[in-house]
N, C-alpha and C. Protein backbone atom coordinates (compact mmCIF):
# COMPACT_ATOMS: atom_id res chain seq x y z
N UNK A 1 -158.54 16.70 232.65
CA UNK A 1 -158.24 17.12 233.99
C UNK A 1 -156.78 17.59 234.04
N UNK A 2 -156.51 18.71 235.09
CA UNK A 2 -155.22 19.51 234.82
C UNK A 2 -154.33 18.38 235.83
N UNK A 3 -152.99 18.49 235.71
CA UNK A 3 -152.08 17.69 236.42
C UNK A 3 -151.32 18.94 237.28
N UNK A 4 -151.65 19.15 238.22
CA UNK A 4 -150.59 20.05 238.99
C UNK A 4 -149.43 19.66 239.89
N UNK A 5 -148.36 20.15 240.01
CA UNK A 5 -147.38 19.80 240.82
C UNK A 5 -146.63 20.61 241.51
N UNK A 6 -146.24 20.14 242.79
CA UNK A 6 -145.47 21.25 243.74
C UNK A 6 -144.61 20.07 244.33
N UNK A 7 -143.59 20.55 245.46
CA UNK A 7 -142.52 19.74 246.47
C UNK A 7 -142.20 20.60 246.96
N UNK A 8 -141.15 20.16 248.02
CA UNK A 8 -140.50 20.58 249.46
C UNK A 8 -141.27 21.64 249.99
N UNK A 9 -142.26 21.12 250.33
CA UNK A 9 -142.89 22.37 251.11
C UNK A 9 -142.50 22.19 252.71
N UNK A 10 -142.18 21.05 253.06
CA UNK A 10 -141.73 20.97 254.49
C UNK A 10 -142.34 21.47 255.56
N UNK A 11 -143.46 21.65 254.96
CA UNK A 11 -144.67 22.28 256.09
C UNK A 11 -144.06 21.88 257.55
N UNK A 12 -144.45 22.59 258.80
CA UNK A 12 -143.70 22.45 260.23
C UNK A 12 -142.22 23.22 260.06
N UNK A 13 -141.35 23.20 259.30
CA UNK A 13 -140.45 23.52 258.98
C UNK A 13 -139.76 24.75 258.35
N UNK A 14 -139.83 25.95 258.71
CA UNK A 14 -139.57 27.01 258.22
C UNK A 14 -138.36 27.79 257.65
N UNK A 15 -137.44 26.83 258.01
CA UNK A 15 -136.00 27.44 257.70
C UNK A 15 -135.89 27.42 256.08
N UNK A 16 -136.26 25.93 255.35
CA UNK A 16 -136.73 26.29 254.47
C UNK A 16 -137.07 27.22 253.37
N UNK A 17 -137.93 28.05 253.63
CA UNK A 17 -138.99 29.00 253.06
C UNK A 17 -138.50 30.64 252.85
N UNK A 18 -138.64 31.33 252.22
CA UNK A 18 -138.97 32.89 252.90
C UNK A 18 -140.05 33.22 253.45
N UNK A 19 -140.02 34.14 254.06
CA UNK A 19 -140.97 34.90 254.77
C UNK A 19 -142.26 34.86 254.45
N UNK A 20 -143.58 34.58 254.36
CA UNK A 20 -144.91 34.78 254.54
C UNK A 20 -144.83 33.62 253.18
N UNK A 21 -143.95 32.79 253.09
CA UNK A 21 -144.44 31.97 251.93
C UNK A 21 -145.60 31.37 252.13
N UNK A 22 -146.37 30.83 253.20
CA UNK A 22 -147.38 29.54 253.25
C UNK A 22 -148.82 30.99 252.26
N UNK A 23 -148.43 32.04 252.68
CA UNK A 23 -149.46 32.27 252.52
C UNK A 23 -149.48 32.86 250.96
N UNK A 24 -148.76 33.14 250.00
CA UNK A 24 -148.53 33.42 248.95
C UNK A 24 -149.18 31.73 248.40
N UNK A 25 -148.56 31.00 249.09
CA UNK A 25 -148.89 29.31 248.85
C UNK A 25 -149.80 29.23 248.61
N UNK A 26 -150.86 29.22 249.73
CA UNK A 26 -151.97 28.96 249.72
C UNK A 26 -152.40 29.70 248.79
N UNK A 27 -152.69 31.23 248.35
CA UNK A 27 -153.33 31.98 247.47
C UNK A 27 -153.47 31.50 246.14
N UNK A 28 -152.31 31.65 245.56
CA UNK A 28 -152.06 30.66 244.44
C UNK A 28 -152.92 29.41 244.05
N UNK A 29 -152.56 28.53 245.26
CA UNK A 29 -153.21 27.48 245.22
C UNK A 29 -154.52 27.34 245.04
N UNK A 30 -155.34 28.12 245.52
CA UNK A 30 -156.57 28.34 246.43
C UNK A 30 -157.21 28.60 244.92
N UNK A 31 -156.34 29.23 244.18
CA UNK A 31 -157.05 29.66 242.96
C UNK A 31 -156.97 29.48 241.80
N UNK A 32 -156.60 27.92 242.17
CA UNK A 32 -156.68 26.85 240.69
C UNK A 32 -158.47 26.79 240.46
N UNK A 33 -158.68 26.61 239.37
CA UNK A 33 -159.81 26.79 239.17
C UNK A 33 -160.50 25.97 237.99
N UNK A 34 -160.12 24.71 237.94
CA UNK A 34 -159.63 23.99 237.32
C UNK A 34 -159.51 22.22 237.98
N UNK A 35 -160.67 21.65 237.54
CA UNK A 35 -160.67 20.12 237.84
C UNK A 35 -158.91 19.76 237.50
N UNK A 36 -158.18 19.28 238.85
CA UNK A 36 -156.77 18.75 238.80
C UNK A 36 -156.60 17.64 239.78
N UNK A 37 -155.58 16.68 239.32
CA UNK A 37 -154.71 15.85 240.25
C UNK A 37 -153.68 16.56 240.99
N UNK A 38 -153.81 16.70 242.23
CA UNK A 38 -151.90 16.98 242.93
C UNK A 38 -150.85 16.07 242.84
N UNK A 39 -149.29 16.58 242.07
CA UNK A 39 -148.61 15.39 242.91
C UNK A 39 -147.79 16.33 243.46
N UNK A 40 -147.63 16.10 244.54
CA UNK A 40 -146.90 16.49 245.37
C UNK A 40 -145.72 15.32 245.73
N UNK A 41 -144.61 16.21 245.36
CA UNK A 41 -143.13 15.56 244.54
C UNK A 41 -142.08 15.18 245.71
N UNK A 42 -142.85 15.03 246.64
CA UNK A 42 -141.81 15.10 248.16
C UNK A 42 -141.27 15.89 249.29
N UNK A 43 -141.04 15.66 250.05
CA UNK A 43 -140.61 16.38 251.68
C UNK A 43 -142.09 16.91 251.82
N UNK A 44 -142.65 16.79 252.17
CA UNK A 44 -144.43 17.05 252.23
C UNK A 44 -143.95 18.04 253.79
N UNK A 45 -143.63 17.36 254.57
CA UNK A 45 -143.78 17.84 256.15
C UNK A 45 -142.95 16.84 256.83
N UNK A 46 -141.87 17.97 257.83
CA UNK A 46 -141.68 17.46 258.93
C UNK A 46 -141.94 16.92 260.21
N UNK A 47 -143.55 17.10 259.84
CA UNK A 47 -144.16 16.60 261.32
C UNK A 47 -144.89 15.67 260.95
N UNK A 48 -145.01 14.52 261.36
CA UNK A 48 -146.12 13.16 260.75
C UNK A 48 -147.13 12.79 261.55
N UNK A 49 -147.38 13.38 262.48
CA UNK A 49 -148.30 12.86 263.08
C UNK A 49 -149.95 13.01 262.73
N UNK A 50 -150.70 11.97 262.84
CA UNK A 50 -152.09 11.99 261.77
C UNK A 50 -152.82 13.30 262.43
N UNK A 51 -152.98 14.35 263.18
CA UNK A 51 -153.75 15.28 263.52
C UNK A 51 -152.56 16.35 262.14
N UNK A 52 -151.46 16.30 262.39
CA UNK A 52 -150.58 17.61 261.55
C UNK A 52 -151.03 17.25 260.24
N UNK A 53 -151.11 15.90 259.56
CA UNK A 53 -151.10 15.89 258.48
C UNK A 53 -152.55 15.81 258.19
N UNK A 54 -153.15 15.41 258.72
CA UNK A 54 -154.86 15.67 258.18
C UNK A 54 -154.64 17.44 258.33
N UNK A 55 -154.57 17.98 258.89
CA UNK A 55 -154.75 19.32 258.79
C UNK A 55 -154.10 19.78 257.49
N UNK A 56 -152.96 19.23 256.86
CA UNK A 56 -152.48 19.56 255.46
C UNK A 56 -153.06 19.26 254.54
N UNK A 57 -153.95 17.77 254.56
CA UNK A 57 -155.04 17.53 253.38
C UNK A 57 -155.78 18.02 253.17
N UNK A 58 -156.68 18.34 254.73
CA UNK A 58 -157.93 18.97 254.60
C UNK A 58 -157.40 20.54 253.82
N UNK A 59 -156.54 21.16 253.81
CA UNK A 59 -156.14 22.34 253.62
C UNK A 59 -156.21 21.98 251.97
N UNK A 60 -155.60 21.24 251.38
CA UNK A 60 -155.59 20.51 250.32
C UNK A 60 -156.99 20.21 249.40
N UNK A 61 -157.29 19.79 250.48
CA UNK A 61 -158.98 20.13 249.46
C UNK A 61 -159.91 20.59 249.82
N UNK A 62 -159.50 21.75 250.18
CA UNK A 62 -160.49 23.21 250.31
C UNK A 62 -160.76 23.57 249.08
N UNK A 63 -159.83 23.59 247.91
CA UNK A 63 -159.77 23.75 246.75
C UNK A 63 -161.04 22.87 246.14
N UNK A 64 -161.95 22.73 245.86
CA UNK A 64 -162.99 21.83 245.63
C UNK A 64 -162.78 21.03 244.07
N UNK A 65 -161.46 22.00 243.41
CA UNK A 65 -161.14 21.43 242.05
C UNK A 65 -160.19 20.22 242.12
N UNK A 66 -159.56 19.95 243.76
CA UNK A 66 -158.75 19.27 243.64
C UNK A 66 -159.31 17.91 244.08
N UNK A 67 -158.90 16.99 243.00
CA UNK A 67 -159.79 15.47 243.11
C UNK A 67 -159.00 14.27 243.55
N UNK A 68 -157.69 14.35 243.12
CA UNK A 68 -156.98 13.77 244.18
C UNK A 68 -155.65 13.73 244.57
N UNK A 69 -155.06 13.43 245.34
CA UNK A 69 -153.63 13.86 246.06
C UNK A 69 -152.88 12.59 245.97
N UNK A 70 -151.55 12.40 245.21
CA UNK A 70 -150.40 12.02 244.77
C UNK A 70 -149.02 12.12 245.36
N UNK A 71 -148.56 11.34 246.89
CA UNK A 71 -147.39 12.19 247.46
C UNK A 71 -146.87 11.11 246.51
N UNK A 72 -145.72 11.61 246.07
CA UNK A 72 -144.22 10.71 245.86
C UNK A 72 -143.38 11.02 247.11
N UNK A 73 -142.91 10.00 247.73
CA UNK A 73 -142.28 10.05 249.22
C UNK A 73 -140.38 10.70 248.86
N UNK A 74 -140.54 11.68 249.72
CA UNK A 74 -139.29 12.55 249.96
C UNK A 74 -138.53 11.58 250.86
N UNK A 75 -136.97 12.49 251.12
CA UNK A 75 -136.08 11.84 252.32
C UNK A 75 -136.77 12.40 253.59
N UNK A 76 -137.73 13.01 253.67
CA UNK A 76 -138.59 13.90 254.42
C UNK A 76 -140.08 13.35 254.98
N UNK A 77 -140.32 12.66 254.40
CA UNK A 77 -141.33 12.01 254.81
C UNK A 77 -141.32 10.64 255.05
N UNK A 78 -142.79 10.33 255.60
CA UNK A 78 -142.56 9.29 256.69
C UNK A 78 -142.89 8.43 255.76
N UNK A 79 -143.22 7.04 256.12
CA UNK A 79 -143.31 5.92 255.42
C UNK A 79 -145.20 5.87 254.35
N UNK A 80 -144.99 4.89 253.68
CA UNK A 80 -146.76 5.23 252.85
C UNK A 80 -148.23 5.36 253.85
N UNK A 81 -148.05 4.12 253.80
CA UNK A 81 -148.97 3.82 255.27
C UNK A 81 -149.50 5.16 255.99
N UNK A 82 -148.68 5.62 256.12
CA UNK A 82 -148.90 6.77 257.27
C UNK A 82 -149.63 7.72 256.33
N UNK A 83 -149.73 8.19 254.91
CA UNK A 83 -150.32 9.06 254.26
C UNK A 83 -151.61 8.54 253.57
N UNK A 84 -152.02 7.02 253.45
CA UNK A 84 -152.47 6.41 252.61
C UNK A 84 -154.07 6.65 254.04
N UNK A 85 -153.81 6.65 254.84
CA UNK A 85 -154.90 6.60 255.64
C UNK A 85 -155.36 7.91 255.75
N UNK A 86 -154.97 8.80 254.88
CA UNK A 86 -155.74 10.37 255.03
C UNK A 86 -156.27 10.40 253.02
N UNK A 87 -156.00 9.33 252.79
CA UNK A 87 -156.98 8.87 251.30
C UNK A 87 -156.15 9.46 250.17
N UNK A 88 -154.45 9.34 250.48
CA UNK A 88 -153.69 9.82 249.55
C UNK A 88 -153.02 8.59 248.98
N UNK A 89 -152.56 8.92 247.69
CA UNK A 89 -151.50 7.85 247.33
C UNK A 89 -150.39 8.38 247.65
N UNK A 90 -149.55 7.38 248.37
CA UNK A 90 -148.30 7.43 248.29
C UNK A 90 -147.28 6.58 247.47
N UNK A 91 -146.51 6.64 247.44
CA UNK A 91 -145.52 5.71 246.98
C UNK A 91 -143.99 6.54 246.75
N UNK A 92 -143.44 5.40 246.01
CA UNK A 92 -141.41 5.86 246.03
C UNK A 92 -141.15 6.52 244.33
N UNK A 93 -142.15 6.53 243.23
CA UNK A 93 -142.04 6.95 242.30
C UNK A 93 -143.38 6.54 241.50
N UNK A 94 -143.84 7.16 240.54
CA UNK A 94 -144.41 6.61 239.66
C UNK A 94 -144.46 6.87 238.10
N UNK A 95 -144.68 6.68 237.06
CA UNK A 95 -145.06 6.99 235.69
C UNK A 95 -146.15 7.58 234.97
N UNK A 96 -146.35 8.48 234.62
CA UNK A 96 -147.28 9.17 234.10
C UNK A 96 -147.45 8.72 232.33
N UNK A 97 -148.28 9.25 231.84
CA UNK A 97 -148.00 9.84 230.27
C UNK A 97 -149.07 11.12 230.16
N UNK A 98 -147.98 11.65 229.27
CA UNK A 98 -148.72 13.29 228.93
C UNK A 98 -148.26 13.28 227.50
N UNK A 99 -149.07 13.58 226.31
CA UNK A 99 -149.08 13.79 225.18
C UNK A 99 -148.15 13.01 224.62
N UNK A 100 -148.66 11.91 224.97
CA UNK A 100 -147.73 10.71 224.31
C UNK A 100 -145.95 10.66 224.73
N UNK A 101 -145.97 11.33 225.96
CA UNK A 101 -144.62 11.13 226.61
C UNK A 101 -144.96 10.12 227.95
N UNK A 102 -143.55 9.26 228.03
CA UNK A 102 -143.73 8.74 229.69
C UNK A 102 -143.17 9.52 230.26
N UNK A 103 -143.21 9.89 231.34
CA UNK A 103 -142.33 11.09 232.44
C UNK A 103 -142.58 10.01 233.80
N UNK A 104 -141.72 9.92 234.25
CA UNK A 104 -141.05 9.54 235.41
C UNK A 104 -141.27 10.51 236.84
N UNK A 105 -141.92 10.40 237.92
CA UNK A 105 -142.15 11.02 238.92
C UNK A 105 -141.38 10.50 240.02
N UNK A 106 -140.24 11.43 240.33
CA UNK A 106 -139.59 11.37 241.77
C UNK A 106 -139.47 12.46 242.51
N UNK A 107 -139.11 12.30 243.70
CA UNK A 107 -137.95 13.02 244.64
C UNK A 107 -136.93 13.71 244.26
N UNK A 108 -136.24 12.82 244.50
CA UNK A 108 -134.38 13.32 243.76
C UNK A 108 -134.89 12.91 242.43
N UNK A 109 -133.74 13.40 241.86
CA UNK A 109 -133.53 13.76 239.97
C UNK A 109 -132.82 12.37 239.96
N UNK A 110 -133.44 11.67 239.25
CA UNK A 110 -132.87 10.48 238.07
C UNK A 110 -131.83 10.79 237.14
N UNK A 111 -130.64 10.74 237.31
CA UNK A 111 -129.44 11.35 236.83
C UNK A 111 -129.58 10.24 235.44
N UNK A 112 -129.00 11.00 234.45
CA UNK A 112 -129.23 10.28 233.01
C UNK A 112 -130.47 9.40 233.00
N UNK A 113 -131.59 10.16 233.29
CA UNK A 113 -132.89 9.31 233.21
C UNK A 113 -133.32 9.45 231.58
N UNK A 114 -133.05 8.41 230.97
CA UNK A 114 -133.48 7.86 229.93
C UNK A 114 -135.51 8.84 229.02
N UNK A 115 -136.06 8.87 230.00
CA UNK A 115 -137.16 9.53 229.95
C UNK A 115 -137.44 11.14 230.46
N UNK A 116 -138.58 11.45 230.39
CA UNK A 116 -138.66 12.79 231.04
C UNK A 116 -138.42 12.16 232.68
N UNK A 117 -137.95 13.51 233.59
CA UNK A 117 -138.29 13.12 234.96
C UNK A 117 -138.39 14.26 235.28
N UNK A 118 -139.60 14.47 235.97
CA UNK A 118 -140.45 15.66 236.67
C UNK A 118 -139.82 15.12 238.29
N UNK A 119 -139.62 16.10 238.95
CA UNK A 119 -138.85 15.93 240.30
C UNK A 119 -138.68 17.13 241.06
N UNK A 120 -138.29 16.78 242.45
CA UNK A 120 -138.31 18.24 243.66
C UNK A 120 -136.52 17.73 243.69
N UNK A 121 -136.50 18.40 245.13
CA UNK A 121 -135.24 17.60 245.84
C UNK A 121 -134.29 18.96 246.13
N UNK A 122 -134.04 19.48 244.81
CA UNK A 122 -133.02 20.59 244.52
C UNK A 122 -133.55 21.63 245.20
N UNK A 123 -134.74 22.06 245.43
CA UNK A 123 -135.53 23.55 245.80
C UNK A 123 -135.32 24.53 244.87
N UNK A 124 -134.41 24.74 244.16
CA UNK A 124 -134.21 25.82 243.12
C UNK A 124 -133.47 25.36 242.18
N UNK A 125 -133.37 26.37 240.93
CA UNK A 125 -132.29 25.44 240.10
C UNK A 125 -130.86 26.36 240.62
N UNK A 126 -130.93 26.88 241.56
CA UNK A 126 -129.53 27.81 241.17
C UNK A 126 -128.69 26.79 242.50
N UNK A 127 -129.38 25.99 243.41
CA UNK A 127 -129.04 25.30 244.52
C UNK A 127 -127.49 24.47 243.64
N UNK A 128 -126.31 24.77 244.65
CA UNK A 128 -124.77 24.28 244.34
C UNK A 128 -124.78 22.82 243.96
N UNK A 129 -125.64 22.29 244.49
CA UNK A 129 -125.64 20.59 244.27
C UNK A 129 -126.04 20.12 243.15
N UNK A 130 -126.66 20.44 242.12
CA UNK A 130 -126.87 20.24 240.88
C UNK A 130 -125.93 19.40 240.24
N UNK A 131 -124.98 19.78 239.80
CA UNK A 131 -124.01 19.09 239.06
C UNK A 131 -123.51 17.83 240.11
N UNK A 132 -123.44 17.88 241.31
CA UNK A 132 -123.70 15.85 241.78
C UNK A 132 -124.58 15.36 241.01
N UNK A 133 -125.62 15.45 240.25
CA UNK A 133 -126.51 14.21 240.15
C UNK A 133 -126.47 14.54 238.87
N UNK A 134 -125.43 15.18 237.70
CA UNK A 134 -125.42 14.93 236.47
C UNK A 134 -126.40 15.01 235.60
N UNK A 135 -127.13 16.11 235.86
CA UNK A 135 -128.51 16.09 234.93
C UNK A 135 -128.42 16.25 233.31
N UNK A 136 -129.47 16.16 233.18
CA UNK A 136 -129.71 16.00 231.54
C UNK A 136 -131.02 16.99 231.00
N UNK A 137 -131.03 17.07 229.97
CA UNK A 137 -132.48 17.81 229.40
C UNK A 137 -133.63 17.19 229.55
N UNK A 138 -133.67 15.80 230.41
CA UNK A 138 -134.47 15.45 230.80
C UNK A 138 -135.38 15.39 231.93
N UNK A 139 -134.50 16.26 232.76
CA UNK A 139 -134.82 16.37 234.31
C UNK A 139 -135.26 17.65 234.76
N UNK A 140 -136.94 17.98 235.02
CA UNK A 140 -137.31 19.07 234.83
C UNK A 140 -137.91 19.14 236.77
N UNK A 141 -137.36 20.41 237.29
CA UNK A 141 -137.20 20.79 238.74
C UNK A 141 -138.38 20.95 238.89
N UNK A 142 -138.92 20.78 239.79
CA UNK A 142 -140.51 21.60 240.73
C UNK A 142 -139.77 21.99 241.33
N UNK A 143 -139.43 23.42 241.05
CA UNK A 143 -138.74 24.43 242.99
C UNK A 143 -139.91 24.50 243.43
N UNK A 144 -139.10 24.75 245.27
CA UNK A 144 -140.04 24.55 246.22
C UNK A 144 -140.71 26.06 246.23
N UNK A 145 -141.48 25.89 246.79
CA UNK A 145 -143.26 27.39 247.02
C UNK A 145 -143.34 27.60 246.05
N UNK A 146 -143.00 26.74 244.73
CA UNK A 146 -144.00 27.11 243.63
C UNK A 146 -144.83 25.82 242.99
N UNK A 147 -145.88 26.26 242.14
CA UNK A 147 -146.94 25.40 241.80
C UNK A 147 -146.95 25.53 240.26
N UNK A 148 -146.27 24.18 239.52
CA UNK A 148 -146.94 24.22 238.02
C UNK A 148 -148.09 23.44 237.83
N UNK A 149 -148.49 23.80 236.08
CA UNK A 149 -149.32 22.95 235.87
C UNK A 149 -147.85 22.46 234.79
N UNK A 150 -149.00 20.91 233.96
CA UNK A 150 -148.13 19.85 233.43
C UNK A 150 -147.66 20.99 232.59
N UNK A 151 -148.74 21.40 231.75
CA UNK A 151 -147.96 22.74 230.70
C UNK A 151 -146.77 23.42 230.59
N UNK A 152 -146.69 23.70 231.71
CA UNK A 152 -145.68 24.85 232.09
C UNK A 152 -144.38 24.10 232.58
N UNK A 153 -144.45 22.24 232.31
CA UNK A 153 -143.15 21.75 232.61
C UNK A 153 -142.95 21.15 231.25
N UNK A 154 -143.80 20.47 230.64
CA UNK A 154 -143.81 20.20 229.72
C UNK A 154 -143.90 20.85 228.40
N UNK A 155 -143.46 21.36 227.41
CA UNK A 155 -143.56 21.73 226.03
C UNK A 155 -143.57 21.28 224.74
């Protein structure tokens, strides 16, 4: 099964984004084609209320390949609880393994993280704040409105 990953989508929130991103989003998305897990790496949405965010899941698995949804909680999102009742996992980080690597799943970048760490937070790599959190060759970005698979973070 494929491992896909995206962050800061900040859905409700547009300042964010460029122009007609949701829908480049969705396309993309729409056309994984391919039994996958989501994790979705944080800031999910600024709006929490259970009608906004069921409308983001259900959107979520329209995709019929997608089997199940993985938030790691942003500074952006609301507490677990609140996502766990639309049949997602949430949580503050977790651990993977991919081809005999552990990789580390957050938010913000794990500065001298000892392991791989797959992470949002930054939105791009060219974003000025980078060098605060002291990265390493271990700390591999999900920019925001885009979608990898593990492949394409991992080598």
């Amino acid at each position: 099964m494929k491992q896909v990953f995206i962050a800061d989508t900040h859905f409700g929130h547009d300042k964010y984004h460029n122009d007609n991103w949701q829908i480049k989003f969705w396309k993309k998305y729409m056309s994984i084609n391919q039994d996958f897990i989501l994790y979705h790496l944080g800031d999910l949405s600024f709006i929490h209320n259970h009608e906004y965010l069921k409308q983001i899941f259900d959107k979520f698995r329209e995709n019929e390949h997608c089997k199940n949804i993985v938030l790691i909680l942003g500074n952006h999102d609301d507490k677990a609880s609140r996502y766990l009742q639309h049949n997602v996992i949430a949580c503050d980080s977790m651990t993977i393994t991919y081809k005999n690597k552990t990789i580390a799943l957050t938010h913000e970048p794990e500065p001298l993280c000892p392991i791989l760490n797959i992470h949002g937070h930054l939105h791009t790599k060219e974003e000025s704040h980078r060098d605060y959190y002291e990265l390493n060759e271990n700390n591999i970005l999900v920019e925001s409105e885009k979608i990898y698979f593990i492949d394409d973070l991992i080598k």
